[in-house]
Protein backbone atom coordinates (compact mmCIF):
# COMPACT_ATOMS: atom_id res chain seq x y z
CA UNK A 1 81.82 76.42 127.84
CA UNK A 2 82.10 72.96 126.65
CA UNK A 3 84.37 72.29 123.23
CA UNK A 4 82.12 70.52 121.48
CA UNK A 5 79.72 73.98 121.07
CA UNK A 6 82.11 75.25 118.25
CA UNK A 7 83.46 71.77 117.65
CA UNK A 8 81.66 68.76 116.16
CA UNK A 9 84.86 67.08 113.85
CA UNK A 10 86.89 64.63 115.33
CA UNK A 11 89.73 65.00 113.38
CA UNK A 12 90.71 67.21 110.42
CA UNK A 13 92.08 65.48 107.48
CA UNK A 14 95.73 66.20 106.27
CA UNK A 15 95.73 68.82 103.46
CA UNK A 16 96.97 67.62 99.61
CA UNK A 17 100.77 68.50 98.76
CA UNK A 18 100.20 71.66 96.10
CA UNK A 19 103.06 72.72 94.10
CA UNK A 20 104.84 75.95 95.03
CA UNK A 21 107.45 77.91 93.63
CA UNK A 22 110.86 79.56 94.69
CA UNK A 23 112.03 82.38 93.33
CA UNK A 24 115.36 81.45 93.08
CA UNK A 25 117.62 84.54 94.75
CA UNK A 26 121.39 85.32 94.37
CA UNK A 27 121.58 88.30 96.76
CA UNK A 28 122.75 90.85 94.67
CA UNK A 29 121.52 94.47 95.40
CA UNK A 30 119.96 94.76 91.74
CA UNK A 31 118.74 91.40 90.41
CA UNK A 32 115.16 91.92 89.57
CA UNK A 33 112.82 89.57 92.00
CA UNK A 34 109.80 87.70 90.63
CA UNK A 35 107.23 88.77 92.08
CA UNK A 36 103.08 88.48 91.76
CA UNK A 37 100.75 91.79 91.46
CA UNK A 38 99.25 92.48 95.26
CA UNK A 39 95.78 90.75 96.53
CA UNK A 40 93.59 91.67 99.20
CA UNK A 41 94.63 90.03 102.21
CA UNK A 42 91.66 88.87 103.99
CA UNK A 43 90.14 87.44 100.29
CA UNK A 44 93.42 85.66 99.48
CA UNK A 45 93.02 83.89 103.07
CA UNK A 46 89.90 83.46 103.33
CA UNK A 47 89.84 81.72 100.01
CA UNK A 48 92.79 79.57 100.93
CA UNK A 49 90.09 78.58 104.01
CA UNK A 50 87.23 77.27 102.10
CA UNK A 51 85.72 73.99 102.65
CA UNK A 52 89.29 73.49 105.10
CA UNK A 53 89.81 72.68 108.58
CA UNK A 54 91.71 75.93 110.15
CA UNK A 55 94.12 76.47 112.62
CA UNK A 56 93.98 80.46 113.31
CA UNK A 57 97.53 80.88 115.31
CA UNK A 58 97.32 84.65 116.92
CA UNK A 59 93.65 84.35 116.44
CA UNK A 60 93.07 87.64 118.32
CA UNK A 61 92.98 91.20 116.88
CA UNK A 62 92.00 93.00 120.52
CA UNK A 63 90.90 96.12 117.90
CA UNK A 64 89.00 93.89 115.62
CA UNK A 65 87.47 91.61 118.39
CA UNK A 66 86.05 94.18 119.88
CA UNK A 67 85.01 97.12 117.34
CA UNK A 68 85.50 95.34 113.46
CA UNK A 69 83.09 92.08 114.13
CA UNK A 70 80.79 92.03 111.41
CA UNK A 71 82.66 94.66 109.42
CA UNK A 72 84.83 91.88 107.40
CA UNK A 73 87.51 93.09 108.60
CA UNK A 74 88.76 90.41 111.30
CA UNK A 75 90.37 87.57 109.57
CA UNK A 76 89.28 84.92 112.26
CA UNK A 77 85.62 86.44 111.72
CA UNK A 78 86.28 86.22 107.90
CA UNK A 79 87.90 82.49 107.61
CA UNK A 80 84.94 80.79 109.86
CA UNK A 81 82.56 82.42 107.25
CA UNK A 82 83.89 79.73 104.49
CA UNK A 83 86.10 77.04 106.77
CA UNK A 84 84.43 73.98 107.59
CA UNK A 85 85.80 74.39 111.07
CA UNK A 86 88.00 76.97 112.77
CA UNK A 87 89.95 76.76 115.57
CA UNK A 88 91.75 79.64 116.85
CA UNK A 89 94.60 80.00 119.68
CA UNK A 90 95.57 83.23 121.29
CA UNK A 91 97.75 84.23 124.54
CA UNK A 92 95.17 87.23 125.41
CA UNK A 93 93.75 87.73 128.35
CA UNK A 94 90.20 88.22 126.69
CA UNK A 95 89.79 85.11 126.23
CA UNK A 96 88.14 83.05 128.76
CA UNK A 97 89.80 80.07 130.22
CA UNK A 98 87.47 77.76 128.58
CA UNK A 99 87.37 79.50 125.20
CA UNK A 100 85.30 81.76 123.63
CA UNK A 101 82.73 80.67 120.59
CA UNK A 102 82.90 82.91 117.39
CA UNK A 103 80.10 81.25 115.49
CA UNK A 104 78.81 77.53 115.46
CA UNK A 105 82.19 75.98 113.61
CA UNK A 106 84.45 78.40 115.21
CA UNK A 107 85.94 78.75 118.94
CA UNK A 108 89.37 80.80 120.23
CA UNK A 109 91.31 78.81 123.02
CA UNK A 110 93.68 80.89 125.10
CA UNK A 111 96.71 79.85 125.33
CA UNK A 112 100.30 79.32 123.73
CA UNK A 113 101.03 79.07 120.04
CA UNK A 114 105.26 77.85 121.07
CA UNK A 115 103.19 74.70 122.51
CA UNK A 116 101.54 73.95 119.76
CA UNK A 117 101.67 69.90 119.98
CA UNK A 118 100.41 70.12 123.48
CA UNK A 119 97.77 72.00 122.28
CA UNK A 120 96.90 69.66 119.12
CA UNK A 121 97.36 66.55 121.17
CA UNK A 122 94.51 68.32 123.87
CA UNK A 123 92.19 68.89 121.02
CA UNK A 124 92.48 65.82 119.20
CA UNK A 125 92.56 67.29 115.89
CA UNK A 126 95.16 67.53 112.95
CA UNK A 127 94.47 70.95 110.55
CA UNK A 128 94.43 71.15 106.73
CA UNK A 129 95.32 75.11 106.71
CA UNK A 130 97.69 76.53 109.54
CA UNK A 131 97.08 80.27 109.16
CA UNK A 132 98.94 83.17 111.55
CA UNK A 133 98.35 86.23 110.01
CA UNK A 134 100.01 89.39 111.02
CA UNK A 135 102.12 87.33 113.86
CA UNK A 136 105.41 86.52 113.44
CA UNK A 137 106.61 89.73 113.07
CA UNK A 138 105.62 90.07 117.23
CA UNK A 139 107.99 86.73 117.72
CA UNK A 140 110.79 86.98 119.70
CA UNK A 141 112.42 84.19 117.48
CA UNK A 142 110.57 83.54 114.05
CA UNK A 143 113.60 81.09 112.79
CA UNK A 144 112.55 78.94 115.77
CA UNK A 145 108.90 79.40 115.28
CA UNK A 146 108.73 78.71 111.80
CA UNK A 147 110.92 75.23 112.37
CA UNK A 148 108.72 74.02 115.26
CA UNK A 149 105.98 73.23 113.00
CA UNK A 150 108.67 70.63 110.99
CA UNK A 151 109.33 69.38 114.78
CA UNK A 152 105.50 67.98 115.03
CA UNK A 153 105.19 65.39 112.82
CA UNK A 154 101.16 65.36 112.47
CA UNK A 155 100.94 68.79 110.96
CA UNK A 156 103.71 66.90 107.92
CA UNK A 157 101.68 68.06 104.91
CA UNK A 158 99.83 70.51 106.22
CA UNK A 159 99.08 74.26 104.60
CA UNK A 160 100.78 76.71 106.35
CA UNK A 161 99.82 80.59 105.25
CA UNK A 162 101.43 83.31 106.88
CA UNK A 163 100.94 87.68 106.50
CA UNK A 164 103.24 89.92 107.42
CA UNK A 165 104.06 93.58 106.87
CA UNK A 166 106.51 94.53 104.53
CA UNK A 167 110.32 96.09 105.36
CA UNK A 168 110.07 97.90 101.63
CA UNK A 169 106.46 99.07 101.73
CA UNK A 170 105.96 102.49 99.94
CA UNK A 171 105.07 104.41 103.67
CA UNK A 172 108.04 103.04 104.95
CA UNK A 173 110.56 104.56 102.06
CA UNK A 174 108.58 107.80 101.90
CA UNK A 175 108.65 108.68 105.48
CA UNK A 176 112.45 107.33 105.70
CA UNK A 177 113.16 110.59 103.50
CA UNK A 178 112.08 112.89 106.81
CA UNK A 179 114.06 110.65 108.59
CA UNK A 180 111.04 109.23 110.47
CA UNK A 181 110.05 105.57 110.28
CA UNK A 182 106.35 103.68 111.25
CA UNK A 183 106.78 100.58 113.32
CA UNK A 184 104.23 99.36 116.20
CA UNK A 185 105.39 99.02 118.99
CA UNK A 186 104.90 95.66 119.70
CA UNK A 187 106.96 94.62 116.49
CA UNK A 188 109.97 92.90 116.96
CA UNK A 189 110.93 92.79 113.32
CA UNK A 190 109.98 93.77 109.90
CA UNK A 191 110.48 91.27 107.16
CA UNK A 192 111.78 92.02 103.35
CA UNK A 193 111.15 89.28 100.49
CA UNK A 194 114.84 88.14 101.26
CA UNK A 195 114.53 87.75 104.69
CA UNK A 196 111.39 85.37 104.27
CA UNK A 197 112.73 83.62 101.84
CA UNK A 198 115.82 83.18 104.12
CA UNK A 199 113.76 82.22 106.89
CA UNK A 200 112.01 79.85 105.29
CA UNK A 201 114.77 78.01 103.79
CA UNK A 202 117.04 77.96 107.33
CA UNK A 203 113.74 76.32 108.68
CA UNK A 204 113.46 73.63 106.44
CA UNK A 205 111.21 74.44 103.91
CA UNK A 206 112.05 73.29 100.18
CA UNK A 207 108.94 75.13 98.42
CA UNK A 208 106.94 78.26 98.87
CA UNK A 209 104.84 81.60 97.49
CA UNK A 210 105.56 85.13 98.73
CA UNK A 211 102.44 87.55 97.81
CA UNK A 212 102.14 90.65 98.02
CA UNK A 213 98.86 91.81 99.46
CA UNK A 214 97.94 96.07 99.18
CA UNK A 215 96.92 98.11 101.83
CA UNK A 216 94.00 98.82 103.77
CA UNK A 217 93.22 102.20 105.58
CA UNK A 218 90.30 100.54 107.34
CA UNK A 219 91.45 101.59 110.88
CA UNK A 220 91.42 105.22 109.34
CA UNK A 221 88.69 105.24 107.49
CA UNK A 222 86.03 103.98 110.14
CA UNK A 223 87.71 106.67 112.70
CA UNK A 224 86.88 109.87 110.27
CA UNK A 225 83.79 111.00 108.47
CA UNK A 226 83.41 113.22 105.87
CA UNK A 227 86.52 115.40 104.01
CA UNK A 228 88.64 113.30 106.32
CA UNK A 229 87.09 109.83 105.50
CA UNK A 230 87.22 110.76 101.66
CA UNK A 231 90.78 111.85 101.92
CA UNK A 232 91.70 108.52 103.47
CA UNK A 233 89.95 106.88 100.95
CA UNK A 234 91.38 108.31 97.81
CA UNK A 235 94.96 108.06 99.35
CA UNK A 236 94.29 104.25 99.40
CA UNK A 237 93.36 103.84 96.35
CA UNK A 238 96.31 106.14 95.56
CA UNK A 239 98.91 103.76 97.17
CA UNK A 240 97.59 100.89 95.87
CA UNK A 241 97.74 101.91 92.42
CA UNK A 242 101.84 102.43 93.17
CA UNK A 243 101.69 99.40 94.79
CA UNK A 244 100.44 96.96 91.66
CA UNK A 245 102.97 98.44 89.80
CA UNK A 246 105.80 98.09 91.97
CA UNK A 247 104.51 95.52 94.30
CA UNK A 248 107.80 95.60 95.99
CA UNK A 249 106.34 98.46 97.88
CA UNK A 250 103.28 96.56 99.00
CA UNK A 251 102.13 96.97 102.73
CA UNK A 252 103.05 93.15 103.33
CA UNK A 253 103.33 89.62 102.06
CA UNK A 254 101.20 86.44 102.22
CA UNK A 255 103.59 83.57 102.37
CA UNK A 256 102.16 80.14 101.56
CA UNK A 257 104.09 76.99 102.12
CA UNK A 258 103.88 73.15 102.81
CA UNK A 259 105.37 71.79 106.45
C-alpha cells in the first residue's frame, strides 16, 4: 500500500506556543492540589485534533481495532474524524508492513515509537499535535520517553497530549480496602498528579495541564445486555458523579504540554 493513499500533505506546520499552567506543588501530604472538574477523554482529544496535523503514538487499541470501529470509541478512529491528517505508529503485529489505511487522511505505520526521528525523517513530515493516549504507562522508562521528544529538534513547539490512568482513581482506593488492587497486566506503572508533574519537570518541560478525564464502562457495557448492561450503566454514572466532585479520584489524566 503506497503512503500517499492516506497521505496527501507534505509537511505539517509547527503548532502555535499556547499558554499552560503549573500547579505549583510543595510535596506535602495535605496541601490541597488545583485541579480541573473531569472531561470525557476521547472529546477532550479529539477536540485538541481539529483542523491539526496528528501524530497518534501507540495508535493501536488491538480491542478497539478490531470490535469498537465505528462505535466512537477508538481514539485513532475518533481524531481522523476532525484532524486534517493523521498519522499513527504502532509496534503490533496487525499492522501490515506497509501500513494499514484508517480512512482517506489517516494511515497506522508499524513500527517503533523510541525511534521516533527515524520515523519523522522517513515520512517527511513535522506534526502540530503529538498525541499517545493510554501509553506511557506500558513504558519501560517514561522519564526517557518523555525527554526524547526535547532530543528532536523539529517537533520544538509542537503539542504534545498525553492520557493515562490514574494511581488515586476511586476503584483503585475502594478495592485497596479488601486488600485487592486492579492493574493490567501489561502496565508497568501507574501515575499520580505528583508523579506527572515530576516527570514532566525532570524531562524538561517548563509548562503544562493535568486533566482529569471520568470513566467509561464501555468495555462492560457492550459485553452485557439487559439487568447487567443497566447495572453497568448506572454504576458509571454513579462513579462519575464522585468523580466531579473529587476529581482526584478520576479514572486518569489528560496531560497537555508544549516540547
Amino acid at each position: 500500500m503506497s503512503h500517499s493513499v492516506a497521505l496527501s500533505v507534505n509537511c505539517f506546520m509547527k503548532v502555535e506556543a499556547l499558554s499552560v499552567g503549573v500547579t505549583k506543588l510543595s510535596y506535602t501530604p495535605f496541601e490541597r492540589i488545583k485541579i480541573a472538574r473531569p472531561v470525557d477523554r476521547i472529546a477532550y482529544i479529539r477536540k485538541a485534533c481539529e483542523n491539526k496535523a496528528v501524530l497518534d503514538l501507540g495508535a493501536v487499541d488491538e480491542t478497539a481495532f478490531f470490535k469498537k470501529r465505528g462505535k466512537g470509541s477508538w481514539l485513532h478512529e475518533e481524531i481522523a474524524k476532525v484532524a486534517v491528517q493523521v498519522v499513527g505508529l504502532d509496534t503490533a503485529g496487525i499492522v501490515p508492513e506497509d501500513g494499514v489505511a484508517i480512512a482517506d487522511n489517516a494511515i497506522i505505520h508499524r513500527g517503533n515509537i523510541l525511534e521516533l526521528a527515524d520515523f519523522l525523517h522517513k515520512i517527511g513530515r513535522i506534526p502540530e499535535v503529538i498525541v499517545a493516549g493510554e501509553l506511557i504507562e506500558h513504558l519501560d522508562n517514561p522519564l526517557a520517553f518523555l525527554k526524547s521528544f526535547k532530543d528532536i529538534s523539529i517537533l520544538v513547539g509542537s503539542e504534545l497530549l498525553l492520557s493515562t490512568p490514574n494511581a488515586t482513581a476511586l476503584h483503585n482506593c475502594l478495592v485497596a480496602v479488601a486488600n485487592c488492587e486492579s492493574t493490567h497486566p501489561d502496565h508497568l506503572c501507574i501515575l499520580s498528579f505528583k508523579t506527572i508533574s515530576t516527570l514532566l519537570s525532570r524531562a524538561g518541560y517548563s509548562s503544562w495541564t493535568i486533566t482529569p478525564y471520568y470513566s467509561d464502562f464501555i468495555e462492560m457495557k457492550e459485553r452485557n445486555s439487559g439487568a447487567s448492561r443497566s447495572a453497568a450503566v448506572i454504576g458509571e454514572k454513579i462513579v462519575n458523579i464522585f468523580e466531579r466532585i473529587f476529581p482526584l479520584l478520576s479514572f486518569g489524566f489528560i496531560i497537555k504540554t508544549i516540547i
